[in-house]
Protein backbone atom coordinates (compact mmCIF):
# COMPACT_ATOMS: atom_id res chain seq x y z
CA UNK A 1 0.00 0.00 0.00
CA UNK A 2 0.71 3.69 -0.86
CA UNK A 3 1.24 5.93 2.42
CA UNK A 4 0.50 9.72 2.61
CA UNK A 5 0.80 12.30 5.26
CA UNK A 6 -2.81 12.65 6.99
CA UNK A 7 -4.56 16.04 6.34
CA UNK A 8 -6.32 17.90 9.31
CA UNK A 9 -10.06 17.03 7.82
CA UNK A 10 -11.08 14.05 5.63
CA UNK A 11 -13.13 14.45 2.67
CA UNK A 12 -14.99 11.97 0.05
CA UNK A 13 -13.18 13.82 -2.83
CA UNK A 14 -9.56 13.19 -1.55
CA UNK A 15 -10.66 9.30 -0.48
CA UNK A 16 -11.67 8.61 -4.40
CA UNK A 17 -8.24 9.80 -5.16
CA UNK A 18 -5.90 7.42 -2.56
CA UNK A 19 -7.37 4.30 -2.86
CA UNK A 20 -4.50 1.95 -2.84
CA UNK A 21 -4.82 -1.30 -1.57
CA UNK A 22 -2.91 -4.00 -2.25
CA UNK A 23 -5.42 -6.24 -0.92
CA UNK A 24 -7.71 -7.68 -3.44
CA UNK A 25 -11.16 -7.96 -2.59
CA UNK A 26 -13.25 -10.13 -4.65
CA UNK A 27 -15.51 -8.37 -7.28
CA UNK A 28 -19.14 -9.13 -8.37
CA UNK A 29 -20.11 -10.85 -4.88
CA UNK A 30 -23.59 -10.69 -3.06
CA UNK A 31 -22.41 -9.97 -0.01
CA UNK A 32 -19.54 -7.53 1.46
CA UNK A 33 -19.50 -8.89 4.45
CA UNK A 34 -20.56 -11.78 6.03
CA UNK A 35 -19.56 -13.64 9.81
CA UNK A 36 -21.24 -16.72 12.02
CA UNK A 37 -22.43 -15.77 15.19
CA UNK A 38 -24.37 -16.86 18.05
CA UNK A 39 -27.19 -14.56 18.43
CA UNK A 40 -28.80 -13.43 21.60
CA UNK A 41 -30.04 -10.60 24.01
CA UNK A 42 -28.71 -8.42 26.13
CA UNK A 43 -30.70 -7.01 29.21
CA UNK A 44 -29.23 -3.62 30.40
CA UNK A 45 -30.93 -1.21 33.54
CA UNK A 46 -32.37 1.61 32.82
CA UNK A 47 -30.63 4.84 33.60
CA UNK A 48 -26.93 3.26 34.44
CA UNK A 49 -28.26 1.80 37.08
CA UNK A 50 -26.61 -1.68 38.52
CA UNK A 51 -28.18 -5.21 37.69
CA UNK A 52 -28.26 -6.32 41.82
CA UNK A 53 -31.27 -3.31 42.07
CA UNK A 54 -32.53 -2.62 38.85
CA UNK A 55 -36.08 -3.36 37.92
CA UNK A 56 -36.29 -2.34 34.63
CA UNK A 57 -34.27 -2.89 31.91
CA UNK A 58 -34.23 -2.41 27.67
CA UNK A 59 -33.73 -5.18 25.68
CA UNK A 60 -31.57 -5.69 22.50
CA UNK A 61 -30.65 -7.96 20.15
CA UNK A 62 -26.51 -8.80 20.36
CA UNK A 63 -23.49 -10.92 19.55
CA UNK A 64 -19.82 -9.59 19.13
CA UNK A 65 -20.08 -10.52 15.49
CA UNK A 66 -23.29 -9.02 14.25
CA UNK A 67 -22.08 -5.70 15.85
CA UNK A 68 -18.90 -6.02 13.39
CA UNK A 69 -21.29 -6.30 10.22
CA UNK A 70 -23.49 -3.11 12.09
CA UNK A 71 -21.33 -0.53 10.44
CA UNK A 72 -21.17 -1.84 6.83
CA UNK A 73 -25.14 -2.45 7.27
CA UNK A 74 -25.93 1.28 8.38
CA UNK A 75 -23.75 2.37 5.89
CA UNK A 76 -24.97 0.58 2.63
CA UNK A 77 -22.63 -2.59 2.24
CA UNK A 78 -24.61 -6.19 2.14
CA UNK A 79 -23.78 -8.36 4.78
CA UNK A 80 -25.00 -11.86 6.75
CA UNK A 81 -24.75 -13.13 9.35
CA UNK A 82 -24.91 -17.61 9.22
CA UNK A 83 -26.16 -18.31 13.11
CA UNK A 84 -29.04 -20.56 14.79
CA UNK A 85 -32.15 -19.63 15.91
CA UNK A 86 -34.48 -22.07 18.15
CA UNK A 87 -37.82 -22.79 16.30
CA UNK A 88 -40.60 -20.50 17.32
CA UNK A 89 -39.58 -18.87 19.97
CA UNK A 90 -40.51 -15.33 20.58
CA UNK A 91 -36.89 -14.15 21.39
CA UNK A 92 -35.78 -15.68 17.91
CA UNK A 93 -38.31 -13.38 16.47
CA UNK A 94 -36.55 -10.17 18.05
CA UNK A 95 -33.37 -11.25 16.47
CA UNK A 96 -34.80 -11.59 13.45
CA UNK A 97 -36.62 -8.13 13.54
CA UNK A 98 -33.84 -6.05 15.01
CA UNK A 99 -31.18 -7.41 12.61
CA UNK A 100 -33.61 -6.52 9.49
CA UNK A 101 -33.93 -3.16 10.98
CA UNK A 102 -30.07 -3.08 11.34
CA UNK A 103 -30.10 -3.98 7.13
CA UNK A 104 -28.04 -7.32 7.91
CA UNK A 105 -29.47 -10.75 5.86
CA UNK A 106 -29.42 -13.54 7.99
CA UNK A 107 -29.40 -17.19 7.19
CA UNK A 108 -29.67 -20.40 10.06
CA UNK A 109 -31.31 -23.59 10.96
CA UNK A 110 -33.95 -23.52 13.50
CA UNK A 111 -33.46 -25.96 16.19
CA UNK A 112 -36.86 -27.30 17.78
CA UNK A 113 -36.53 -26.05 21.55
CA UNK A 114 -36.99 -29.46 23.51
CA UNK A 115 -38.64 -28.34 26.29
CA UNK A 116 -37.89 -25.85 29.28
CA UNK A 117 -34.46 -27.46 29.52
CA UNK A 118 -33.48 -27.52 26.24
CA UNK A 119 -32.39 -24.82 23.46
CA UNK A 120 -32.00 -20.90 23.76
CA UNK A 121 -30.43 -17.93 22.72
CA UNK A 122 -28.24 -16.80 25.08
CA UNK A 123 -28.79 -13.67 27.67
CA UNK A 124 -26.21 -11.13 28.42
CA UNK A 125 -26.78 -9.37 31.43
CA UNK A 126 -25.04 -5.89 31.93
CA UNK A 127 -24.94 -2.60 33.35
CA UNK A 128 -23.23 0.71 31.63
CA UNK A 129 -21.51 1.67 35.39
CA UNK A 130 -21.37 5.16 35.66
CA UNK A 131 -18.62 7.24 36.98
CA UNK A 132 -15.89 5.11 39.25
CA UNK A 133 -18.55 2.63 39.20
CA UNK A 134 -17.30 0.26 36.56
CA UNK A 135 -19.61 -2.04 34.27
CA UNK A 136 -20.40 -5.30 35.34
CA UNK A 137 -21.16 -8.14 32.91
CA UNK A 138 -22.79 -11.45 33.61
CA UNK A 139 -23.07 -14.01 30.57
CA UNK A 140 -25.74 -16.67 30.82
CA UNK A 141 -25.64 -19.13 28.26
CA UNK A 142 -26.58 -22.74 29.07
CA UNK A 143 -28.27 -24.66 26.29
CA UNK A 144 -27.01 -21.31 23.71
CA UNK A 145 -28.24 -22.75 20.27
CA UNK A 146 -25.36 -21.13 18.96
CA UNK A 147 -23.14 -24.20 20.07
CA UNK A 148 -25.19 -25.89 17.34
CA UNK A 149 -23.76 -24.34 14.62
CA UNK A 150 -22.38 -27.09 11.71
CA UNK A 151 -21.09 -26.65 7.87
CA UNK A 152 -23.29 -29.42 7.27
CA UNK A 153 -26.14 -26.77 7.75
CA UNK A 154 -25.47 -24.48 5.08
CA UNK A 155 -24.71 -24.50 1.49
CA UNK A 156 -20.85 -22.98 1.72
CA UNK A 157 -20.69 -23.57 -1.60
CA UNK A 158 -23.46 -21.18 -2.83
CA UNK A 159 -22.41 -18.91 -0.15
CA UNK A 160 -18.39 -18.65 -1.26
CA UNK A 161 -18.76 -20.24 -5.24
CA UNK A 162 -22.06 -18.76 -6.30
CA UNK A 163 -23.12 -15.46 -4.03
CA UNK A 164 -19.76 -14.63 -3.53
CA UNK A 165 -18.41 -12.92 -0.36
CA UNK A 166 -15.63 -10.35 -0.38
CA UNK A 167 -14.51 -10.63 3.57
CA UNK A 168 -15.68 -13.38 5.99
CA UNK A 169 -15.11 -12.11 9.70
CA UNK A 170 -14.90 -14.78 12.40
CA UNK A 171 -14.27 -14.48 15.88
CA UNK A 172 -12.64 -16.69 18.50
CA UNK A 173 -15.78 -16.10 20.74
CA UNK A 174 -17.72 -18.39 18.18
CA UNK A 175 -14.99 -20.86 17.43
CA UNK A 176 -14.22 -21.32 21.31
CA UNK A 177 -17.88 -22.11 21.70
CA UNK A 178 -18.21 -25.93 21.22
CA UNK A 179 -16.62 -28.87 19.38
CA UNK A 180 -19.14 -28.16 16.40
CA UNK A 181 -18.24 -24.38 16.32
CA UNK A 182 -14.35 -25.39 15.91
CA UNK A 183 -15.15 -27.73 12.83
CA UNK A 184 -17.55 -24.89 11.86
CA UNK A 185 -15.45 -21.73 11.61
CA UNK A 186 -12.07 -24.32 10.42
CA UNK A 187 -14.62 -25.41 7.16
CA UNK A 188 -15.98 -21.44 6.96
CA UNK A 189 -11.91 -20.28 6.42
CA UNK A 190 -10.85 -22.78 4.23
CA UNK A 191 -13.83 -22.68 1.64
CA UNK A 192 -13.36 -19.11 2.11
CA UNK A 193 -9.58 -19.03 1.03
CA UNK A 194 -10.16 -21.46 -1.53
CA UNK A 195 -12.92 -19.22 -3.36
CA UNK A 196 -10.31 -15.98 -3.24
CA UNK A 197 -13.11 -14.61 0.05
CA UNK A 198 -10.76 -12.14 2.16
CA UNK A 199 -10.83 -13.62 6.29
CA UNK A 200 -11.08 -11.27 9.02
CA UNK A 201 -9.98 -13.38 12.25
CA UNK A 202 -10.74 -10.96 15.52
CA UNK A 203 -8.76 -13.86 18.43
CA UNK A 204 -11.15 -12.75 20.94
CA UNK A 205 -9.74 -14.89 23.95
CA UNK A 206 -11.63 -16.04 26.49
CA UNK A 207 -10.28 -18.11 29.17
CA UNK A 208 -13.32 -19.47 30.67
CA UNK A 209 -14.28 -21.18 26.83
CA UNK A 210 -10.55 -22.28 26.86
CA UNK A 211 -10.30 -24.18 30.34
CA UNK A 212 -8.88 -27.62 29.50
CA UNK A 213 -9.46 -27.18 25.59
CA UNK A 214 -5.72 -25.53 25.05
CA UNK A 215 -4.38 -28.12 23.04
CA UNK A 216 -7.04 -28.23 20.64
CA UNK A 217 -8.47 -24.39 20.59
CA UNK A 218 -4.59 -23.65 20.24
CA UNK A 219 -3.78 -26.20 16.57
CA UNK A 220 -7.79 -24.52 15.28
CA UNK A 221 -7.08 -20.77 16.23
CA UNK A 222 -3.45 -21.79 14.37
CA UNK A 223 -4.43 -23.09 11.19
CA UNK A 224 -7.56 -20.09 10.58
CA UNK A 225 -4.68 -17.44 11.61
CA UNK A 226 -2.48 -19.24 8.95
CA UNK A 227 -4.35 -18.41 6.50
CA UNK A 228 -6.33 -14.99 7.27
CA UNK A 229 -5.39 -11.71 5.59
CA UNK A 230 -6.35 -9.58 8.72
CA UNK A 231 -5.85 -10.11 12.25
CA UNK A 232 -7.11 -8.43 15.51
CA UNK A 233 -6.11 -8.68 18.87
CA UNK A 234 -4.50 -7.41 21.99
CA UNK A 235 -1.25 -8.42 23.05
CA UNK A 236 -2.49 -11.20 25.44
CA UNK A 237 -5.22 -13.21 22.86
CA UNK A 238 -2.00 -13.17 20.46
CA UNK A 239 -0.24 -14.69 23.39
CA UNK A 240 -2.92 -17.11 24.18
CA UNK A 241 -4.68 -17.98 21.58
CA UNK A 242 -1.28 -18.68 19.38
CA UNK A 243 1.15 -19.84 21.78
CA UNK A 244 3.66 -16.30 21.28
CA UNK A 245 5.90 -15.54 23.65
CA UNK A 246 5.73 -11.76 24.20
CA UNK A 247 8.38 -9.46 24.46
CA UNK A 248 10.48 -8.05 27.24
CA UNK A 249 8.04 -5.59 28.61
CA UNK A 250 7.65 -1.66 27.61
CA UNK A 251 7.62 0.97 29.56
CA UNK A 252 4.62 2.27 31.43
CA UNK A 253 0.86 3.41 30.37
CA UNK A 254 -0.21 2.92 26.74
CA UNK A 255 3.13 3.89 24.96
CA UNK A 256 4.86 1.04 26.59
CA UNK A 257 2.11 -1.28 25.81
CA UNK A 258 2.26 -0.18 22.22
CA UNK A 259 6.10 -0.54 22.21
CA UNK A 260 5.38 -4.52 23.30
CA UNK A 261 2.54 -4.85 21.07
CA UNK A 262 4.68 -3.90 17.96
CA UNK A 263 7.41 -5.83 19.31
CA UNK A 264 5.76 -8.75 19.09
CA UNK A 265 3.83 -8.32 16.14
CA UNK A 266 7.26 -8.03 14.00
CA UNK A 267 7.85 -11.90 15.20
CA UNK A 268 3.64 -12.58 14.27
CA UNK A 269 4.21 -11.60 11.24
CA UNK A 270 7.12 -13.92 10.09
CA UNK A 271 5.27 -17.04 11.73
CA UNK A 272 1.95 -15.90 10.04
CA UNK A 273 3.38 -14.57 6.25
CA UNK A 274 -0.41 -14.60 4.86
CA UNK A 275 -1.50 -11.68 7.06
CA UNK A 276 -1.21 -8.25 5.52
CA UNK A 277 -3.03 -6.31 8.75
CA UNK A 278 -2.49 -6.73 12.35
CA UNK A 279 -4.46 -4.16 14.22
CA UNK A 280 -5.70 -3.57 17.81
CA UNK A 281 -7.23 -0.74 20.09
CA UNK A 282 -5.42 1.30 22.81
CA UNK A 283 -7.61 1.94 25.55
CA UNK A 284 -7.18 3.57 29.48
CA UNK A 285 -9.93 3.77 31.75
CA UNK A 286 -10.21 7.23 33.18
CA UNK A 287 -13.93 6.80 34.39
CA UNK A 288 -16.99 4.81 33.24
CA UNK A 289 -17.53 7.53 31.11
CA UNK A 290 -14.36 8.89 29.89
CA UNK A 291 -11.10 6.78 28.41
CA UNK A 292 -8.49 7.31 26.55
CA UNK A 293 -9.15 6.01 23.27
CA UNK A 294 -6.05 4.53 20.55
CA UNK A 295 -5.30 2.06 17.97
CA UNK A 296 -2.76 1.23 15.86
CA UNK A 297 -2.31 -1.26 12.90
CA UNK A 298 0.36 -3.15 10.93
CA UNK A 299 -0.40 -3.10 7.35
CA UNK A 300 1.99 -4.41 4.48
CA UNK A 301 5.11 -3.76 7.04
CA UNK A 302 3.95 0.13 7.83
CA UNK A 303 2.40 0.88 11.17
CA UNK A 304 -0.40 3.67 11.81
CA UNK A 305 -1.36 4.71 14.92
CA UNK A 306 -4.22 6.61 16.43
CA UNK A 307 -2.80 8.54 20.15
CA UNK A 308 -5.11 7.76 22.37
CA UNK A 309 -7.33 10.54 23.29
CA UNK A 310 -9.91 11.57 25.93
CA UNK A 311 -13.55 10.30 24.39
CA UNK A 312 -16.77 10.48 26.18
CA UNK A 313 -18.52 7.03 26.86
CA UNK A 314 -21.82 6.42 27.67
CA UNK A 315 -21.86 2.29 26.90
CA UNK A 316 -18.05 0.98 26.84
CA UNK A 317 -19.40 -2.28 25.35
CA UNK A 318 -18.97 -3.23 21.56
CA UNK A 319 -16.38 -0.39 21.40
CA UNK A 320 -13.80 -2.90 20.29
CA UNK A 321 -15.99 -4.18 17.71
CA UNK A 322 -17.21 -0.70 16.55
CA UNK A 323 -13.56 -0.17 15.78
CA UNK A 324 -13.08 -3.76 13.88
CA UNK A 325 -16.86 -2.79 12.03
CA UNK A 326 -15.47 0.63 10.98
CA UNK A 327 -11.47 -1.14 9.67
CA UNK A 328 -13.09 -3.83 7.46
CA UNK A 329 -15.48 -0.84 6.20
CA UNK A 330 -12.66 1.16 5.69
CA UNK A 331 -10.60 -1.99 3.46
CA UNK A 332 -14.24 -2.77 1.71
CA UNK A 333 -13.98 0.85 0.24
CA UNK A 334 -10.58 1.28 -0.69
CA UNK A 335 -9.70 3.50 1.96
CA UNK A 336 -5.39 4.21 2.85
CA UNK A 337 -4.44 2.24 5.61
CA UNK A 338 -4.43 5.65 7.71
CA UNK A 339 -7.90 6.39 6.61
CA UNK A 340 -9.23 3.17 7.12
CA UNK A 341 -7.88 2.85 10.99
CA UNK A 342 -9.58 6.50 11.45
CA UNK A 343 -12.73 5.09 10.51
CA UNK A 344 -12.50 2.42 12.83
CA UNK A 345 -11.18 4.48 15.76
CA UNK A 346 -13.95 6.79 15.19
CA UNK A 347 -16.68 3.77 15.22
CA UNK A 348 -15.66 2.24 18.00
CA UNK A 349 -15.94 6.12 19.46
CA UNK A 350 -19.60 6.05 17.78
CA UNK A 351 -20.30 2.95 19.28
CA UNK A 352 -19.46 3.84 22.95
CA UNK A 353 -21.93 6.76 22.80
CA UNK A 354 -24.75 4.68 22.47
CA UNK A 355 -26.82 2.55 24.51
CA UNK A 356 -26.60 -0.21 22.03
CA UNK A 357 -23.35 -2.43 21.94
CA UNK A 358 -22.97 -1.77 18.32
CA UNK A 359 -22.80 1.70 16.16
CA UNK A 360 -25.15 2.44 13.75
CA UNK A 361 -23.80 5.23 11.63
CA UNK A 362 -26.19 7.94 9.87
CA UNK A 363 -23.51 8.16 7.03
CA UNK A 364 -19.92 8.32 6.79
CA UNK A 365 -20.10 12.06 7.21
CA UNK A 366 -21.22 11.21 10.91
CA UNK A 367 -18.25 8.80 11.50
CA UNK A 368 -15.70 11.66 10.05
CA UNK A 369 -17.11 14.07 12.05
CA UNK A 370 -16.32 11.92 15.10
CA UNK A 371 -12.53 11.11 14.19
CA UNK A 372 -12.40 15.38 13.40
CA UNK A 373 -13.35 16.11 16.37
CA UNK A 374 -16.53 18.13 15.60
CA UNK A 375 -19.47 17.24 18.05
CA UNK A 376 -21.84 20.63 16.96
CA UNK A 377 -24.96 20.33 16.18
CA UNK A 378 -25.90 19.66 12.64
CA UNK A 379 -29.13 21.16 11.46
């Protein structure tokens, strides 16, 4: 890729004229975007409150995966999401409507529900926290339907040969999920590389899904990794997920962690030769609502980085894939490498104002006007 000097304010006239990308995106597809995902809700207290005395909550529709595809969706891009949904039930329905709404296609089997003790979509259970009090999360997902999810249950095939896809995202939250999901998200990356489908592969670790399934979550995560174009993580799901050894440490705050994190992405890189991207987000809690937001990314042997910077936050969740949303947006249109990690930093800023765990954008000129700096009012 070409690299240019950033200018103080972004516009659609000088994007048209730098797009240089040496990554080659598949033309004449159906879909921009697509990822599996387990879908399900999340409960969240009204006004900040905390889940041990709330009373009444709002209820959306979530999975770290969907709120990737979010940002393409609002902004015009076709994507899919391939996921489970248990047969008639009421909360399958709310997926279903809040992910049309959203503008993202969906495709699944629908598992009967077996009785009280058998299938669901999993709950997520979370406050916002609100000054030094920090968000608490609580995951409930016994009998998630998600952990159903098989190759045998979709046509990859039409998908990758006939529809076409330009980048599959997957995410070590749905590989980590059950034996199935493994075989699932292994056969999704290698039809995908075989049909010239770009792979997005955000590591996502998560030690209680890992807990005595090292050996075998280590040799999947491996092999997908091997042969993705892009990959996202923070220094310790490279670490775990991969088996790196880190560097010597940096110094302090978020310039030493960046100094490790770039360390040990130069040795990624030669174990890994297929990716062209390694990016992840810098991030410092200064309150609930206020952190210091970064990110920085690896692309074709150039770094970029975003200095973290005070942002307000009313929601921190889904920030991290609000960022990952906006970066694959950014590669889908052609964008720089600078531009492109702009638009993600400033998506994972969108997403963190919001009450939902995933950003929405109006239109680009909304996401720009983030990254700029520019909060007035536009009438």
């Amino acid at each position: 890729m070409t690299y240019y000097v950033c200018e103080a304010k972004p516009c659609k006239a000088r994007f048209n004229e730098r797009k240089t990308n040496k990554m080659k995106l598949r033309q004449n597809c159906k879909y921009a975007l697509i990822a599996p995902t387990s879908m399900g809700v999340r409960i969240t207290p009204a006004d900040h409150g905390p889940v041990h005395t709330a009373d009444l909550y709002s209820m959306q529709a979530t999975s770290a995966e969907s709120n990737v595809l979010s940002v393409s969706a609002g902004l015009g891009l076709p994507t899919k999401v391939l996921t489970a949904f248990v047969k008639d039930s009421p909360i399958a329905a709310f997926i279903k409507g809040d992910l049309r709404r959203r503008g993202v296609d969906y495709e699944g089997k629908e598992f009967a529900q077996g009785g009280p003790w058998g299938y669901r979509h999993q709950f997520n259970i979370a406050d916002t926290g609100y000054g030094m009090r920090g968000p608490r999360v609580h995951n409930d997902r016994a009998g998630e339907v998600g952990r159903m999810l098989s190759a045998d249950d979709f046509d990859l095939e039409r998908i990758f040969g006939d529809e076409g896809v330009q980048i599959l995202h997957l995410s070590g939250l749905v590989a980590a999920l059950s034996e199935q999901t493994i075989g699932f998200c292994l056969e999704l990356a290698r039809t995908a590389k075989r049909y010239g489908t770009l792979i997005s592969f955000d590591l996502n670790h998560r030690a209680s899904f890992w807990k005595g399934r090292e050996k075998q979550l280590h040799e999947a995560f491996s092999e997908i990794a091997s042969i993705s174009d892009i990959l996202v993580g923070n220094e310790e799901d490279f670490q775990l997920c991969l088996g790196i050894k880190g560097p010597e440490a940096g110094g302090q705050g978020l310039a030493g962690k960046l100094d490790s994190f770039k360390g040990m992405i130069e040795e990624i890189r030669k174990i890994y030769p297929n990716a062209t991207v390694f990016a992840t987000t810098l991030r410092e809690v200064l309150s609930a609502n206020a952190h210091l937001w970064g990110a920085t990314m690896l692309c074709d042997g150039n770094w970029e980085t975003v200095a973290p910077r005070e942002i307000g936050v009313l929601d921190r969740i889904g920030g991290g894939d609000g960022f990952v949303g906006g970066l694959l947006y950014g590669i889908l249109k052609g964008m720089n490498p600078q531009d492109a990690l702009h638009f993600g930093w400033a998506s994972g800023a969108l997403a963190v104002s919001l009450l939902t765990d995933y950003a929405l954008p109006a239109d680009e000129e909304q996401v720009w006007s983030i990254w700029q700096g520019n909060a007035r009012v536009k009438r």
